[in-house]
C-alpha atoms as a PDB file:
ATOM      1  CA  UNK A   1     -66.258  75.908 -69.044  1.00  0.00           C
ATOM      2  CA  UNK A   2     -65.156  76.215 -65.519  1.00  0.00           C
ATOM      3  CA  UNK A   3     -65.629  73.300 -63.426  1.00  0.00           C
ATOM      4  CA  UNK A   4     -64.959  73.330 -59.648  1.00  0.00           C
ATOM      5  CA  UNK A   5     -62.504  70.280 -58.994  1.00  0.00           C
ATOM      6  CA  UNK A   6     -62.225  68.533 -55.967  1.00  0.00           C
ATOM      7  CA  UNK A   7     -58.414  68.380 -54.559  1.00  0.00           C
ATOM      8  CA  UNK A   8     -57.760  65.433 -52.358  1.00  0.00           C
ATOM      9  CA  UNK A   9     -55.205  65.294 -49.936  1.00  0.00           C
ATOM     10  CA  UNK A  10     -54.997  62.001 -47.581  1.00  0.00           C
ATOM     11  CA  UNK A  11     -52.254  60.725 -45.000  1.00  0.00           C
ATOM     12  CA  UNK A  12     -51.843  56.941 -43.882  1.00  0.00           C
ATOM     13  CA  UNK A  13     -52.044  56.157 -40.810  1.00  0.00           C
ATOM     14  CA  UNK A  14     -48.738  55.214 -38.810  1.00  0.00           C
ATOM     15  CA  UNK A  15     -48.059  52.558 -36.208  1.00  0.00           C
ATOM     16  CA  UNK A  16     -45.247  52.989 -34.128  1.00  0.00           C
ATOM     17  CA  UNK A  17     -43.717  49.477 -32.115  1.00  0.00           C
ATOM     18  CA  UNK A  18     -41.006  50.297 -29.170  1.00  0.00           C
ATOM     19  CA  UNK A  19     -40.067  47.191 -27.948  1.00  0.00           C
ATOM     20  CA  UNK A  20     -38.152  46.237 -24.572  1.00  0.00           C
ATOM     21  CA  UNK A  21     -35.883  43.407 -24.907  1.00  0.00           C
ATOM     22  CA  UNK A  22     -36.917  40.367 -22.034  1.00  0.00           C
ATOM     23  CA  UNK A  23     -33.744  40.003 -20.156  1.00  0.00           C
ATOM     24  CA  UNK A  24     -32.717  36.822 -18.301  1.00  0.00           C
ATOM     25  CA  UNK A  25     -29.989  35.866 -16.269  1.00  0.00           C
ATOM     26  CA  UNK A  26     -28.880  32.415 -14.487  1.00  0.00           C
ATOM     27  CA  UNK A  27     -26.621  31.736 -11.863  1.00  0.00           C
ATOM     28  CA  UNK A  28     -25.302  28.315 -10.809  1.00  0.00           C
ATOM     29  CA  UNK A  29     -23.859  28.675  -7.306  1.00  0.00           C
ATOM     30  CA  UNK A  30     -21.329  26.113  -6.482  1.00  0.00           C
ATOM     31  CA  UNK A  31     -22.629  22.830  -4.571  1.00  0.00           C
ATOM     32  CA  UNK A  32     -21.582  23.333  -1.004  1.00  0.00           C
ATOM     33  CA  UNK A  33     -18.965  20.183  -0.543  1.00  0.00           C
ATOM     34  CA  UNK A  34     -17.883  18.809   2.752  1.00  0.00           C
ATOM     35  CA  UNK A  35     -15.136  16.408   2.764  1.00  0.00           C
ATOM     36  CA  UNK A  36     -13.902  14.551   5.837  1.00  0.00           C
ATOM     37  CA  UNK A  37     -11.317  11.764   5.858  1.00  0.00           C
ATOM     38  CA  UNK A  38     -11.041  10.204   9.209  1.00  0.00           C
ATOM     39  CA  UNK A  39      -7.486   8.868   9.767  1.00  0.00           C
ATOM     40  CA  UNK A  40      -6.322   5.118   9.620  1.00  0.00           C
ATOM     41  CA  UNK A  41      -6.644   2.870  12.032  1.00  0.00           C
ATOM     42  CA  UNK A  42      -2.829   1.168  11.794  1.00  0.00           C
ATOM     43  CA  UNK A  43      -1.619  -1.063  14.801  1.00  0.00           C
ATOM     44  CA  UNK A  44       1.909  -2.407  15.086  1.00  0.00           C
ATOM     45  CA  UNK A  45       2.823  -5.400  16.953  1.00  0.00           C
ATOM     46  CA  UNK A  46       6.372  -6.325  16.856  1.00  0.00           C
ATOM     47  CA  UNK A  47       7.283  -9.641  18.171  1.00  0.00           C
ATOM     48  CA  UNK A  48      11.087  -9.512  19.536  1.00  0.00           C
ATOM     49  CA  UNK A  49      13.761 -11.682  17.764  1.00  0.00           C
ATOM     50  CA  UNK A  50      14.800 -14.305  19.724  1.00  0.00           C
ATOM     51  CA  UNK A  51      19.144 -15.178  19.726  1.00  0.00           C
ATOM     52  CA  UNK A  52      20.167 -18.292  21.005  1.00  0.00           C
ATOM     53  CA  UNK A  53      23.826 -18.836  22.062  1.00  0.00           C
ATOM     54  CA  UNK A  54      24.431 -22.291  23.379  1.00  0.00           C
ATOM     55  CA  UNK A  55      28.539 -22.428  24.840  1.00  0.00           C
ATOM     56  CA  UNK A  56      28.068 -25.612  26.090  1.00  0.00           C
ATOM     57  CA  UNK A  57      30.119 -27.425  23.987  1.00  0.00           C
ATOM     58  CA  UNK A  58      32.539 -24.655  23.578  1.00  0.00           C
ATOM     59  CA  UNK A  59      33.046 -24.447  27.930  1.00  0.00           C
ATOM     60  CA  UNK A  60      33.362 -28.670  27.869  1.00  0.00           C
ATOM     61  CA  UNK A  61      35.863 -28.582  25.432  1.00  0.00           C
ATOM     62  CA  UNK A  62      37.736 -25.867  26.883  1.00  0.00           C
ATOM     63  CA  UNK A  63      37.622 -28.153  30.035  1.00  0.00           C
ATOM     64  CA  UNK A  64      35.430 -25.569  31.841  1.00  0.00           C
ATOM     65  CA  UNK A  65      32.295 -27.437  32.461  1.00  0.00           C
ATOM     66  CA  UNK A  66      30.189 -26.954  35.708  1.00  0.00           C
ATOM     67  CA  UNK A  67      29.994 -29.764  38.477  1.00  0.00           C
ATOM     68  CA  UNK A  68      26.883 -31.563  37.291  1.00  0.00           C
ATOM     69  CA  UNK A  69      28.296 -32.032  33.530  1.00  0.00           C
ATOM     70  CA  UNK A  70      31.986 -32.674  35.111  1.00  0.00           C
ATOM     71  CA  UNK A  71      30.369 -35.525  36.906  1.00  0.00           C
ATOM     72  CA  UNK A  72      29.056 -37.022  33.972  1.00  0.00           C
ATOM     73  CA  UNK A  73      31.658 -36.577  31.868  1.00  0.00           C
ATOM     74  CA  UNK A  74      33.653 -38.624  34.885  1.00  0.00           C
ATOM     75  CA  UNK A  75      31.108 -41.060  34.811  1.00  0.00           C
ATOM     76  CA  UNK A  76      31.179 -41.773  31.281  1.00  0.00           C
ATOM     77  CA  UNK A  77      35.054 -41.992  30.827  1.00  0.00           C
ATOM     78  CA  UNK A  78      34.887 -44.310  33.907  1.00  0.00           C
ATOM     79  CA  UNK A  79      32.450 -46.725  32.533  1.00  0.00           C
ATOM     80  CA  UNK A  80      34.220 -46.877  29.470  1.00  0.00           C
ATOM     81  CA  UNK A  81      37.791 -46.946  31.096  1.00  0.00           C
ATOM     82  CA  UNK A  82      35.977 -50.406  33.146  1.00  0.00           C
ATOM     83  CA  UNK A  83      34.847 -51.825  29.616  1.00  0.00           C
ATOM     84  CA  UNK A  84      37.577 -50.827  27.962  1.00  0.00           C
ATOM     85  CA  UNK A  85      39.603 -52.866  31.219  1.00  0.00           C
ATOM     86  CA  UNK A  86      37.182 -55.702  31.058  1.00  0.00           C
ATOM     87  CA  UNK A  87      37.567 -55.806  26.956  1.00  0.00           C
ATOM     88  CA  UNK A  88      41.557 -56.412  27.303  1.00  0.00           C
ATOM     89  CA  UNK A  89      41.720 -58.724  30.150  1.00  0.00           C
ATOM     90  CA  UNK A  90      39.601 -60.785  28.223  1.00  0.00           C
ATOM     91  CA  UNK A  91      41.316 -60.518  25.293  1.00  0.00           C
ATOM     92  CA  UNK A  92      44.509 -61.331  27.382  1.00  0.00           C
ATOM     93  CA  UNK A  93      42.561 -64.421  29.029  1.00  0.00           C
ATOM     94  CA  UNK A  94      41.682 -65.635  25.188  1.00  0.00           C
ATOM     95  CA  UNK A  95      45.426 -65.424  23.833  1.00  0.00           C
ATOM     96  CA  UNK A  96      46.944 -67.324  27.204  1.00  0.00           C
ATOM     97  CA  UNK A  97      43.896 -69.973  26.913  1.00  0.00           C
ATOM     98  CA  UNK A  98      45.514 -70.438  23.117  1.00  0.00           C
ATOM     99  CA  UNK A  99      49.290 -70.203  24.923  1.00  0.00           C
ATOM    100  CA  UNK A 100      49.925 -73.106  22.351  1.00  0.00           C
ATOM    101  CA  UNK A 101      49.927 -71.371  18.997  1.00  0.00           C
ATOM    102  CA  UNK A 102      52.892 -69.466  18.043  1.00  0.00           C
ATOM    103  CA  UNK A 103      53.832 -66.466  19.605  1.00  0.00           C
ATOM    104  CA  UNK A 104      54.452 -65.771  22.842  1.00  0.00           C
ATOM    105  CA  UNK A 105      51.803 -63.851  24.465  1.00  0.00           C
ATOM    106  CA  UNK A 106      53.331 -63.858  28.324  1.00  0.00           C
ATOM    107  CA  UNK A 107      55.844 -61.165  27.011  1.00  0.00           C
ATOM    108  CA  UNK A 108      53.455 -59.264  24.561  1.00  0.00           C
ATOM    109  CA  UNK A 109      51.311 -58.857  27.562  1.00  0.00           C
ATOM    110  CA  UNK A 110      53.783 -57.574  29.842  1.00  0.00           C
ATOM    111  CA  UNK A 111      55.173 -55.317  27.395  1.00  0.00           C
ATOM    112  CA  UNK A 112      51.755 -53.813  27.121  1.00  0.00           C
ATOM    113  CA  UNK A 113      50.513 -53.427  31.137  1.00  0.00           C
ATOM    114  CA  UNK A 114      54.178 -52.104  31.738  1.00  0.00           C
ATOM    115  CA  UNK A 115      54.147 -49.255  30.095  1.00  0.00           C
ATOM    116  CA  UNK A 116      51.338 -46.306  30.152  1.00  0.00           C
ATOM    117  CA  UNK A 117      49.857 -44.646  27.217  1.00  0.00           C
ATOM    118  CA  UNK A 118      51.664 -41.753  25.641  1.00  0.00           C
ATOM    119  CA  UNK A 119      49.739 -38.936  26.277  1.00  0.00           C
ATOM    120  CA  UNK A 120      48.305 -36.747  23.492  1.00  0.00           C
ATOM    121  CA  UNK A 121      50.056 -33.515  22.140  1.00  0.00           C
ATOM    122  CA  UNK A 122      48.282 -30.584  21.321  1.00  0.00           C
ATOM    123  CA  UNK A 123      46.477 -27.090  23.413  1.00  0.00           C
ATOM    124  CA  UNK A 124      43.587 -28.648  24.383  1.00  0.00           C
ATOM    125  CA  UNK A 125      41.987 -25.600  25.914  1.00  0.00           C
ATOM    126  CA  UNK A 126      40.930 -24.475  22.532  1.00  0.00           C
ATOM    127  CA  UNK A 127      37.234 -25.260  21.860  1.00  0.00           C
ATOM    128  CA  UNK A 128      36.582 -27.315  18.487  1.00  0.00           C
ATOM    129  CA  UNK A 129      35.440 -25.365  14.998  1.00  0.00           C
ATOM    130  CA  UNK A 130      31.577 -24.776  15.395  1.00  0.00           C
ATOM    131  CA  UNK A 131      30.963 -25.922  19.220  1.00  0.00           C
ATOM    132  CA  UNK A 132      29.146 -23.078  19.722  1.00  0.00           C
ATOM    133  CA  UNK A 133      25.893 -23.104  18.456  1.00  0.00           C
ATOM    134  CA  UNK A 134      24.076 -20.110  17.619  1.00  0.00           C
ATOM    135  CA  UNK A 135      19.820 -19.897  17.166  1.00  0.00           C
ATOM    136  CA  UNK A 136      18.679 -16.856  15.651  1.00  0.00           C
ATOM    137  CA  UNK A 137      14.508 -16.401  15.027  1.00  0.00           C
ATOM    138  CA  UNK A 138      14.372 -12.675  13.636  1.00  0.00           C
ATOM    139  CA  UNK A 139      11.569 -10.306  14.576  1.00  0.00           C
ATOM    140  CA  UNK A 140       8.137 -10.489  13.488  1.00  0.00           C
ATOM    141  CA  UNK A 141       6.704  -7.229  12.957  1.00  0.00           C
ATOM    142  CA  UNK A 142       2.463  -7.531  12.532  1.00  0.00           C
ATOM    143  CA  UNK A 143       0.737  -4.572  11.038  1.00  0.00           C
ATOM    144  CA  UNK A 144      -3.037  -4.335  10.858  1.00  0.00           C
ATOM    145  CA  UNK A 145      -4.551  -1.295   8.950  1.00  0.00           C
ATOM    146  CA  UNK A 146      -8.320  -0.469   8.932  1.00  0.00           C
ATOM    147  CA  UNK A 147      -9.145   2.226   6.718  1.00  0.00           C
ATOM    148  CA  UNK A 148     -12.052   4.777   7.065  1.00  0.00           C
ATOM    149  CA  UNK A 149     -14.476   5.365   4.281  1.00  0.00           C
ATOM    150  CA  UNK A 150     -14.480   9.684   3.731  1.00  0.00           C
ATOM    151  CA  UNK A 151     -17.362  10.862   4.942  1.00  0.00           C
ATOM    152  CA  UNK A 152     -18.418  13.162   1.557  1.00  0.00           C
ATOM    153  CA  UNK A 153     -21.688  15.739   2.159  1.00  0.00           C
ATOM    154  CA  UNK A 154     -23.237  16.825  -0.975  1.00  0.00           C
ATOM    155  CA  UNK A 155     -25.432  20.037  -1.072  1.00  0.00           C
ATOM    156  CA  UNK A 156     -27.033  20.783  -4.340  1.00  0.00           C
ATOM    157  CA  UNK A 157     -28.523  24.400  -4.462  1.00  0.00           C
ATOM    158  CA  UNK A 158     -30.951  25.318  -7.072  1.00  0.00           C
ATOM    159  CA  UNK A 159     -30.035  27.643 -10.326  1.00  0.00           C
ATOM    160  CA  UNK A 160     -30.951  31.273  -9.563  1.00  0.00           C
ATOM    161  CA  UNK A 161     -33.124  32.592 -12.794  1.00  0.00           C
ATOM    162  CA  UNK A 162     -34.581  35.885 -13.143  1.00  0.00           C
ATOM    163  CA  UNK A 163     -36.236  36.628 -16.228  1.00  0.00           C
ATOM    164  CA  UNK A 164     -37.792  39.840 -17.042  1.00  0.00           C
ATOM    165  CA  UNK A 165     -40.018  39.936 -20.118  1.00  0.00           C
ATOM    166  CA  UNK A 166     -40.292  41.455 -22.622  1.00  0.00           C
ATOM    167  CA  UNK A 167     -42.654  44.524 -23.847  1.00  0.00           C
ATOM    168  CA  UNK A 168     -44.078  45.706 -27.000  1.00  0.00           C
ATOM    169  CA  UNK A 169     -45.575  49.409 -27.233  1.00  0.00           C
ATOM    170  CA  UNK A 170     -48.129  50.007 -29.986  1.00  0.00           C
ATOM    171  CA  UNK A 171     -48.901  53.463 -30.524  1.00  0.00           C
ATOM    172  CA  UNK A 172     -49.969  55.534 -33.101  1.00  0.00           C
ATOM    173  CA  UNK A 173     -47.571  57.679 -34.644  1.00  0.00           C
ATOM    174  CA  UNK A 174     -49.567  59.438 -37.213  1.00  0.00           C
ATOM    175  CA  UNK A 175     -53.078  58.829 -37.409  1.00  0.00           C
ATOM    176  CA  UNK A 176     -54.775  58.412 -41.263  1.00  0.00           C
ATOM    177  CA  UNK A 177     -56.084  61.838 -42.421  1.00  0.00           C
ATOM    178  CA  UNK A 178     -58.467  62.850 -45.943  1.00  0.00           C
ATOM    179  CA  UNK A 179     -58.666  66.391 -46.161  1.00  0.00           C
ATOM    180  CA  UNK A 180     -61.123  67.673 -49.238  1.00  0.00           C
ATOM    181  CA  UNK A 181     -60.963  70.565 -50.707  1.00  0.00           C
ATOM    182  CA  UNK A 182     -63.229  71.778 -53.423  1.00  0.00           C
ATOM    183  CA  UNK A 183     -60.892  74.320 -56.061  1.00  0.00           C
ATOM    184  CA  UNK A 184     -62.596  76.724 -58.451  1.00  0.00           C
ATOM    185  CA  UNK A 185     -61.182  77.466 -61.610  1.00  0.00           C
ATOM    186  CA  UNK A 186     -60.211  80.925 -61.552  1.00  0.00           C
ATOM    187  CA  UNK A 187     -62.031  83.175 -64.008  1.00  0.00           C
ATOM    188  CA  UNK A 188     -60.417  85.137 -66.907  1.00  0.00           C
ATOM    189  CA  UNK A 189     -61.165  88.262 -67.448  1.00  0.00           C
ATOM    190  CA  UNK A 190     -60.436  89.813 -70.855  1.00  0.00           C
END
């Protein structure tokens, strides 16, 4: 017996995905940075050393004095030359009063007044060690220094970002298919 048969043929159906990557990109520009120092304030004030140099005593013993302390000097070695002269005559006065105790003062007097006093040996034009007296007060120097605080200016700027998204494509690549197909046996002839 010969029975048609039915033949089936049947395709899926495809989907098909392109996809487009999302891209993104982000860019951090540099801060813009200002930076000012304004200088130092520095002040110097120097006061000058001061030097001293007293010759006084060097001049006087050198015997070169000026009038006023030549006067004085002459009026000192007067008034002690008059006590000095008051001083022996009464010691002289005191040993004649006591004429009676041994000795013999008449002759130790006369011996004395008769004869001056030796006068002293020796250059006495050079000054003595250390007569000349030296005062030195050394410079001060004063410095004052006000500093200045930088003057610092900060601007931020914002993160560029571009961002492009992504895509996904659906499509159909094949659609679904059922195709039928009714086959006869094929007869046999003899």
């Amino acid at each position: 017996m010969n029975i048609p048969q039915l033949k089936m043929t049947s395709q899926m159906a495809q989907i098909e995905l392109q996809q487009t990557k999302p891209k993104q990109t982000i860019r951090q520009p540099k801060a813009d940075i200002s930076i000012q120092q304004p200088k130092a304030e520095v002040s110097m004030r120097t006061t000058p050393s001061k030097l001293t140099i007293d010759q006084t005593k060097a001049f006087a013993d050198a015997n070169l004095m000026s009038i006023f302390q030549r006067n004085n000097q002459f009026a000192r070695e007067g008034k002690q030359a008059v006590l000095e002269g008051i001083e022996r005559r009464a010691q002289q006065g005191t040993e004649l009063m006591k004429i009676e105790h041994k000795g013999n003062p008449l002759i130790s007097q006369a011996k004395m007044n008769a004869y001056t006093p030796m006068k002293r040996l020796g250059i006495a034009f050079i000054p003595s060690p250390f007569s000349v007296k030296i005062d030195y007060k050394p410079a001060e120097l004063h410095i004052d220094v006000q500093t200045k605080k930088p003057n610092i200016k900060v601007q931020t700027n914002s993160p560029e970002h571009h961002y492009v998204p992504g895509d996904v494509l659906t499509k159909m690549k094949q659609y679904q298919d059922l195709q039928i197909e009714v086959v006869y046996p094929e007869d046999k002839v003899l």
